[in-house]
C-alpha atoms as a PDB file:
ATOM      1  CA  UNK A   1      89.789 119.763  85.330  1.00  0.00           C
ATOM      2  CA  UNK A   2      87.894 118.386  88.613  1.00  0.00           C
ATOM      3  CA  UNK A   3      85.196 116.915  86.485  1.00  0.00           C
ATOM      4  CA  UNK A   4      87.472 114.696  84.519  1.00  0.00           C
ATOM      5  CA  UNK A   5      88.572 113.696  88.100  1.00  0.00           C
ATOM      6  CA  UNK A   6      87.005 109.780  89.768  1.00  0.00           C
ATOM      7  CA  UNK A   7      87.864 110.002  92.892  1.00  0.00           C
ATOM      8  CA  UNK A   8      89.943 111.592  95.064  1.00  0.00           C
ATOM      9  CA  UNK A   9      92.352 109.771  95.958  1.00  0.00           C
ATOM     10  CA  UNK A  10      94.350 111.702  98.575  1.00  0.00           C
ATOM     11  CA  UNK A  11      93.695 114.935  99.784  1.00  0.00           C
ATOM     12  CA  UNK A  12      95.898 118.323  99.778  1.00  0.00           C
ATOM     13  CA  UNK A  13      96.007 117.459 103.955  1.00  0.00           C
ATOM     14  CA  UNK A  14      97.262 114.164 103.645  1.00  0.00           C
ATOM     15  CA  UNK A  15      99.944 114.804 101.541  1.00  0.00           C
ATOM     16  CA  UNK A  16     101.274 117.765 103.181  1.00  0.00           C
ATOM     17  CA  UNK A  17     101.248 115.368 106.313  1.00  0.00           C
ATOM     18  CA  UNK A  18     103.402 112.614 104.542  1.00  0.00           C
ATOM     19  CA  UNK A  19     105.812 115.082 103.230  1.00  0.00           C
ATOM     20  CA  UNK A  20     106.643 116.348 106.666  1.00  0.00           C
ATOM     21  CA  UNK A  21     107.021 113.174 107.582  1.00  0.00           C
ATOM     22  CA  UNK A  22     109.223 112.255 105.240  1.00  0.00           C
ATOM     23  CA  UNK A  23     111.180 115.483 105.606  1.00  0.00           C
ATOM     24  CA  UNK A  24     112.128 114.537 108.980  1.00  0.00           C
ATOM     25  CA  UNK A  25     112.893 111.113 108.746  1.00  0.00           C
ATOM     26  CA  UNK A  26     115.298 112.540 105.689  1.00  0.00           C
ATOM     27  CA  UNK A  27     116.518 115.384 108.335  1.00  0.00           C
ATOM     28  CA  UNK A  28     117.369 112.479 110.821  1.00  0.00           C
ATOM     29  CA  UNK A  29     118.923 110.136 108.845  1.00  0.00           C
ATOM     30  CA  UNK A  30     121.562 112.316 106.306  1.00  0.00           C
ATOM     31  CA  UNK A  31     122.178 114.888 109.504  1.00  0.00           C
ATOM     32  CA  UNK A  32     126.087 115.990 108.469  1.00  0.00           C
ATOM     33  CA  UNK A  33     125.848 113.870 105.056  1.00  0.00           C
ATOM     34  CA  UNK A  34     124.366 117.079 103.141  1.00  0.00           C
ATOM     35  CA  UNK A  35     122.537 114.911 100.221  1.00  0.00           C
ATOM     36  CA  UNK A  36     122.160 115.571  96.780  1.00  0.00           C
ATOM     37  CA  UNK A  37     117.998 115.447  95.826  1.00  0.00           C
ATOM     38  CA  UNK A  38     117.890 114.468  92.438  1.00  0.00           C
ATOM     39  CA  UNK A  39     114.441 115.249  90.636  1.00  0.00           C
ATOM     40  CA  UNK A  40     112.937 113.187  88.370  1.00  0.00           C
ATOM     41  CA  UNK A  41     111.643 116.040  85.954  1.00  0.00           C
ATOM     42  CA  UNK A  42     108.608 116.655  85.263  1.00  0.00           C
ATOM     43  CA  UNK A  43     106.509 114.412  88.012  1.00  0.00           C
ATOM     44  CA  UNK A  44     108.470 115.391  90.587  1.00  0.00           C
ATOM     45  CA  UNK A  45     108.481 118.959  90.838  1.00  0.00           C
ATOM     46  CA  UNK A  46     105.885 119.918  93.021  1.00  0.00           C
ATOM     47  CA  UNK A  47     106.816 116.618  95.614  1.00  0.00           C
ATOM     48  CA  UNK A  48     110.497 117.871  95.770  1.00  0.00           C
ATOM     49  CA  UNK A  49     109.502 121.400  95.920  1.00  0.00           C
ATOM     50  CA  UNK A  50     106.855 120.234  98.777  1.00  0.00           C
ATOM     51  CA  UNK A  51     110.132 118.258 100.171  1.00  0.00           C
ATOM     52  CA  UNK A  52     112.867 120.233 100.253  1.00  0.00           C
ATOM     53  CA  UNK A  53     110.802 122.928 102.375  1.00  0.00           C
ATOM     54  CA  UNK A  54     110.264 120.298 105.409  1.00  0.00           C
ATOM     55  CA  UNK A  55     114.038 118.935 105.477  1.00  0.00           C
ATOM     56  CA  UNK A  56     116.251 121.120 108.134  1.00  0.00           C
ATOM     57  CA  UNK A  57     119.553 119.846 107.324  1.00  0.00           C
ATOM     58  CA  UNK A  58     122.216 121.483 104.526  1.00  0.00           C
ATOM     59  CA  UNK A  59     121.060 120.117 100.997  1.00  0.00           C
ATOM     60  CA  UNK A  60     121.267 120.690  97.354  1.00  0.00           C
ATOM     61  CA  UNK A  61     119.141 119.944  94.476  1.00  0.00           C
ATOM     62  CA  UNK A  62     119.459 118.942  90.433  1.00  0.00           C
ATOM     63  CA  UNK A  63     117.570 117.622  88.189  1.00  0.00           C
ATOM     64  CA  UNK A  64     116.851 114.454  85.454  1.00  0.00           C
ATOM     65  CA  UNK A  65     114.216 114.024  82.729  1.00  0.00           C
ATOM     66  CA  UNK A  66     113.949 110.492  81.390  1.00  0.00           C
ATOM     67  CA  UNK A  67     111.260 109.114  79.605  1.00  0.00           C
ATOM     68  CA  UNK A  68     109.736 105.345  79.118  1.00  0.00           C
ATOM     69  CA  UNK A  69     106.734 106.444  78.186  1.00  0.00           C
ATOM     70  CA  UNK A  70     106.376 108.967  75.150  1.00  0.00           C
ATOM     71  CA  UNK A  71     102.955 109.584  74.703  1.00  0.00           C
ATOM     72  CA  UNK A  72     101.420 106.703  76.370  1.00  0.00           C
ATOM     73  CA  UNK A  73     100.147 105.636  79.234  1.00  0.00           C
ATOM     74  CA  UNK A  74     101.987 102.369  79.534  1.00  0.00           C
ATOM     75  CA  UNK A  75     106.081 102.261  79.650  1.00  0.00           C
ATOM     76  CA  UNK A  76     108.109 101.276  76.496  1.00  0.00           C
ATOM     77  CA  UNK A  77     110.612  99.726  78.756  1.00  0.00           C
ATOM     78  CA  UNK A  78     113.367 101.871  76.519  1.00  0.00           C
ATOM     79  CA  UNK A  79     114.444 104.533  78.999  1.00  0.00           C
ATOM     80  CA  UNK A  80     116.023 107.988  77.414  1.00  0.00           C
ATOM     81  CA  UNK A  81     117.945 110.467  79.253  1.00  0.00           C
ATOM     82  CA  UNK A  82     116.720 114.057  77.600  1.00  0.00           C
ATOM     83  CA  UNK A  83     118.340 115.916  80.464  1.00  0.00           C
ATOM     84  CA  UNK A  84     121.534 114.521  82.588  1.00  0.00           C
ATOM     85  CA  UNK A  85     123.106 116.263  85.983  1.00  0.00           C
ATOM     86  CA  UNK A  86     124.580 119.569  85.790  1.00  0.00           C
ATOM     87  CA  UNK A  87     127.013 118.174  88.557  1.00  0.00           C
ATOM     88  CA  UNK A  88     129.276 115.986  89.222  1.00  0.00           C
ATOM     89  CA  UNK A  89     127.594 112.858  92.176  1.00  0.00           C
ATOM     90  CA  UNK A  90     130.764 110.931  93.105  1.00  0.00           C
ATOM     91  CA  UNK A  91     131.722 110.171  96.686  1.00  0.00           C
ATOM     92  CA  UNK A  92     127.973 112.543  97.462  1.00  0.00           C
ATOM     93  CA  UNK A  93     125.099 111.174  99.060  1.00  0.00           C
ATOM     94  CA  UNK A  94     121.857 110.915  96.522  1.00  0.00           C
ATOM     95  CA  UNK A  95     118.426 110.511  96.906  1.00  0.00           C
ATOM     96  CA  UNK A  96     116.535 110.309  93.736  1.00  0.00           C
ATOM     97  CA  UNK A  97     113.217 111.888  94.173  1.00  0.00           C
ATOM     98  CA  UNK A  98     110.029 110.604  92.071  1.00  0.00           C
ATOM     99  CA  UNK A  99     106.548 111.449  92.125  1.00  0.00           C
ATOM    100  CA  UNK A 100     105.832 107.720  91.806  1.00  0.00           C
ATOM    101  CA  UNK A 101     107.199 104.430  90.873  1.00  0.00           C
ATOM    102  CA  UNK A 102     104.838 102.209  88.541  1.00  0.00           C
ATOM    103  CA  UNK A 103     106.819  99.676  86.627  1.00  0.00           C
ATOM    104  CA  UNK A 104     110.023 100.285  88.177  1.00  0.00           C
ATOM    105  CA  UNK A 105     111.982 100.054  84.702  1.00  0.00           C
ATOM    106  CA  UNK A 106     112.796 103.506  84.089  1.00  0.00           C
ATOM    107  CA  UNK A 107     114.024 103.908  88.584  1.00  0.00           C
ATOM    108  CA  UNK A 108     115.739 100.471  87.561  1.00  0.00           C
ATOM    109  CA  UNK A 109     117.739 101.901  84.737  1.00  0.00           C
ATOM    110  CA  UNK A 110     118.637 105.250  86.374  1.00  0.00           C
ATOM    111  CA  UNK A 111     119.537 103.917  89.325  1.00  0.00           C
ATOM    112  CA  UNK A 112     122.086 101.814  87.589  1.00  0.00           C
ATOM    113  CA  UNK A 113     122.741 104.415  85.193  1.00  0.00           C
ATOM    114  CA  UNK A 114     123.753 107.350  88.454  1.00  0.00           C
ATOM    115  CA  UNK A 115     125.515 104.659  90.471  1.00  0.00           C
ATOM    116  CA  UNK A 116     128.291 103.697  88.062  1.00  0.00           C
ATOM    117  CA  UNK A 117     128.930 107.985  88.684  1.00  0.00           C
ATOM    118  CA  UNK A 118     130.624 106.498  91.989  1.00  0.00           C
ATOM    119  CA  UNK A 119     128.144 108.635  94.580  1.00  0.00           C
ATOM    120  CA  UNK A 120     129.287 107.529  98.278  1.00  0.00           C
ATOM    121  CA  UNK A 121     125.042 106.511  98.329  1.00  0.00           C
ATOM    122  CA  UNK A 122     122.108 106.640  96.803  1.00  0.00           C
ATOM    123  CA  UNK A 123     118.301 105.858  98.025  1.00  0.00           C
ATOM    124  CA  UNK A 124     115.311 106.898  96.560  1.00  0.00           C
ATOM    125  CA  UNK A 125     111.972 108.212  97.474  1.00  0.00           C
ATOM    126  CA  UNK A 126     108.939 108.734  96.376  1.00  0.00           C
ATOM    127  CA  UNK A 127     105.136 109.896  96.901  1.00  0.00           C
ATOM    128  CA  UNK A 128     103.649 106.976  95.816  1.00  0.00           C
ATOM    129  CA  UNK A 129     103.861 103.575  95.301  1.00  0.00           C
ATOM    130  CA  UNK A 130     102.335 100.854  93.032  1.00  0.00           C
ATOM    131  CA  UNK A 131     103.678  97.855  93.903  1.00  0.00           C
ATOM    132  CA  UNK A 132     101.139  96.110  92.079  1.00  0.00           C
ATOM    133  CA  UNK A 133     102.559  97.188  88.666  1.00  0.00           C
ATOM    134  CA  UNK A 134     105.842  96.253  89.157  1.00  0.00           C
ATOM    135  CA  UNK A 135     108.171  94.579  86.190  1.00  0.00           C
ATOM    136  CA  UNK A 136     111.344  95.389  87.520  1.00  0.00           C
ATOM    137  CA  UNK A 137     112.296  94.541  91.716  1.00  0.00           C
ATOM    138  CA  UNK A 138     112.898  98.601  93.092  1.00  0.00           C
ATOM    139  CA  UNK A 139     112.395  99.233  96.645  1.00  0.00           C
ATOM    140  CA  UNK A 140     112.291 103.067  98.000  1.00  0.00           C
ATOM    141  CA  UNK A 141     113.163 103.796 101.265  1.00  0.00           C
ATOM    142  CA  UNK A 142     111.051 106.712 101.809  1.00  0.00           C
ATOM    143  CA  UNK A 143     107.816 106.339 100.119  1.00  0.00           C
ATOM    144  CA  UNK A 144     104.621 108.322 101.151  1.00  0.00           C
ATOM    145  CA  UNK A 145     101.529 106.110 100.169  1.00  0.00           C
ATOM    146  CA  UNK A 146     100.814 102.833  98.344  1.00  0.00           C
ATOM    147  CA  UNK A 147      98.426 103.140  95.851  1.00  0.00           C
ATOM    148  CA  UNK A 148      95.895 100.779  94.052  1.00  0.00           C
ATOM    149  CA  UNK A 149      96.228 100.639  90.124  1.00  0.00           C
ATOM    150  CA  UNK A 150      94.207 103.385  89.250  1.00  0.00           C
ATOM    151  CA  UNK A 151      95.543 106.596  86.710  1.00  0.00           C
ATOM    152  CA  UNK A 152      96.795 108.938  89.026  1.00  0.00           C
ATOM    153  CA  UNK A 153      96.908 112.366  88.276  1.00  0.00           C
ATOM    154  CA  UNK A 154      97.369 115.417  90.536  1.00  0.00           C
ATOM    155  CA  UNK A 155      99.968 117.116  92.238  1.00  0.00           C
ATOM    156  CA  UNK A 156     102.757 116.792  90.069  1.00  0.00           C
ATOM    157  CA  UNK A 157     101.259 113.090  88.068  1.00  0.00           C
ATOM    158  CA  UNK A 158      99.973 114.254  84.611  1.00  0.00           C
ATOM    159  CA  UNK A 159      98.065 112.904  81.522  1.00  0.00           C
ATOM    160  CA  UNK A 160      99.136 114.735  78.363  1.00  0.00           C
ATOM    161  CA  UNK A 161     100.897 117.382  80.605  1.00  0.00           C
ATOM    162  CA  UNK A 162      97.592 118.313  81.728  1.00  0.00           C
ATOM    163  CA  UNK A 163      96.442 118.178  85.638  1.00  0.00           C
ATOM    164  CA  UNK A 164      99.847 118.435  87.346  1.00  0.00           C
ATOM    165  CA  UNK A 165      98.634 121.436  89.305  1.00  0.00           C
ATOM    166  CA  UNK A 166      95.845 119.754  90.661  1.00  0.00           C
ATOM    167  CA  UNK A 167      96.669 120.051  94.771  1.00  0.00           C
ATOM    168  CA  UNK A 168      95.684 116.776  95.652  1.00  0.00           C
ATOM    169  CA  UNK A 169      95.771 113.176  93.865  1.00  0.00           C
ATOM    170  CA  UNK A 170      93.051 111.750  91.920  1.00  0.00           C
ATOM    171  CA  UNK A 171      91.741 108.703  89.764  1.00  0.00           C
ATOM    172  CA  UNK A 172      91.297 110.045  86.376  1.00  0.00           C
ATOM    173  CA  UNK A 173      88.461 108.668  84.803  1.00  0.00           C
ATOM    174  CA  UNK A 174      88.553 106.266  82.028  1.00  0.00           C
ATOM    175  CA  UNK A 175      86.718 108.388  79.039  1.00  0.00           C
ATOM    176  CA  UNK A 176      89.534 110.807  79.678  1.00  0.00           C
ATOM    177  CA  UNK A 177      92.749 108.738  79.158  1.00  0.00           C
ATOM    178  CA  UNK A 178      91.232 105.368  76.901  1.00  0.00           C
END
């Protein structure tokens, strides 16, 4: 798998460093509001996994798989629901976890799509960030890293379900995924 790998893009260290960091920032600001982390399956996974470890305050966890993508590697822009909450999210606090936001369509839609379930909040974060690919205005409030326009894979971010367990985040190269 590492030789179908660019460049690394961030290391095993650097994440772990983020998601502290965001695990305490998370710990600070929902202290007494026990939230609801909502994982966006598959990506996610590993980040929430990573995430829920470094946040000291009462929480709970569920899960979501959507897809906009199929078997591509560029959004449809029709977002399906192939897996909805086992639990009910009104008058809770949410934060939507994804391992990264791209397009923003398919974050767009959900986050329509779980607020209309009456939660009391929701916020979202997520690993990374490519603002540069964005269709649809989304703005986490906990993010980890902006990233250049590359294909990601690593550490949750797959290409044909492969590479997810990669422990760091890298540029896959082009022969691989064209």
């Amino acid at each position: 798998m590492k030789k179908d790998i660019k460049e690394v893009v961030l290391t095993e260290l650097e994440i772990k460093n983020k998601v502290k960091e965001i695990g305490r920032q998370i710990s600070i600001e929902y202290k007494d509001k026990n939230p609801i982390l909502v994982g966006i399956l598959k990506g996610s996974v590993i980040f929430l996994s990573d995430l829920m470890k470094e946040i000291d305050i009462p929480c709970t966890m569920d899960f979501m798989a959507v897809s906009s993508y199929g078997n591509s590697t560029e959004s449809t822009g029709i977002v399906k629901i192939i897996k909805d909450l086992d639990s009910s999210i009104e008058g809770e606090n949410v934060i939507i976890v994804e391992d990264i936001i791209d397009t923003g369509v398919t974050l767009s839609y959900l986050n329509n799509y779980l607020k209309a379930r009456k939660p009391k909040s929701i916020e979202i974060v997520t690993l990374l960030n490519k603002p540069s690919r964005r269709k649809v205005e989304i703005v986490p409030k906990y993010y980890g890293f902006s990233v250049p326009d590359y294909f990601l894979v690593g550490y949750g971010l797959d290409f044909a379900e492969k590479y997810r367990n990669l422990p760091f985040i890298g540029s896959l190269k082009e022969e691989i995924y064209k």
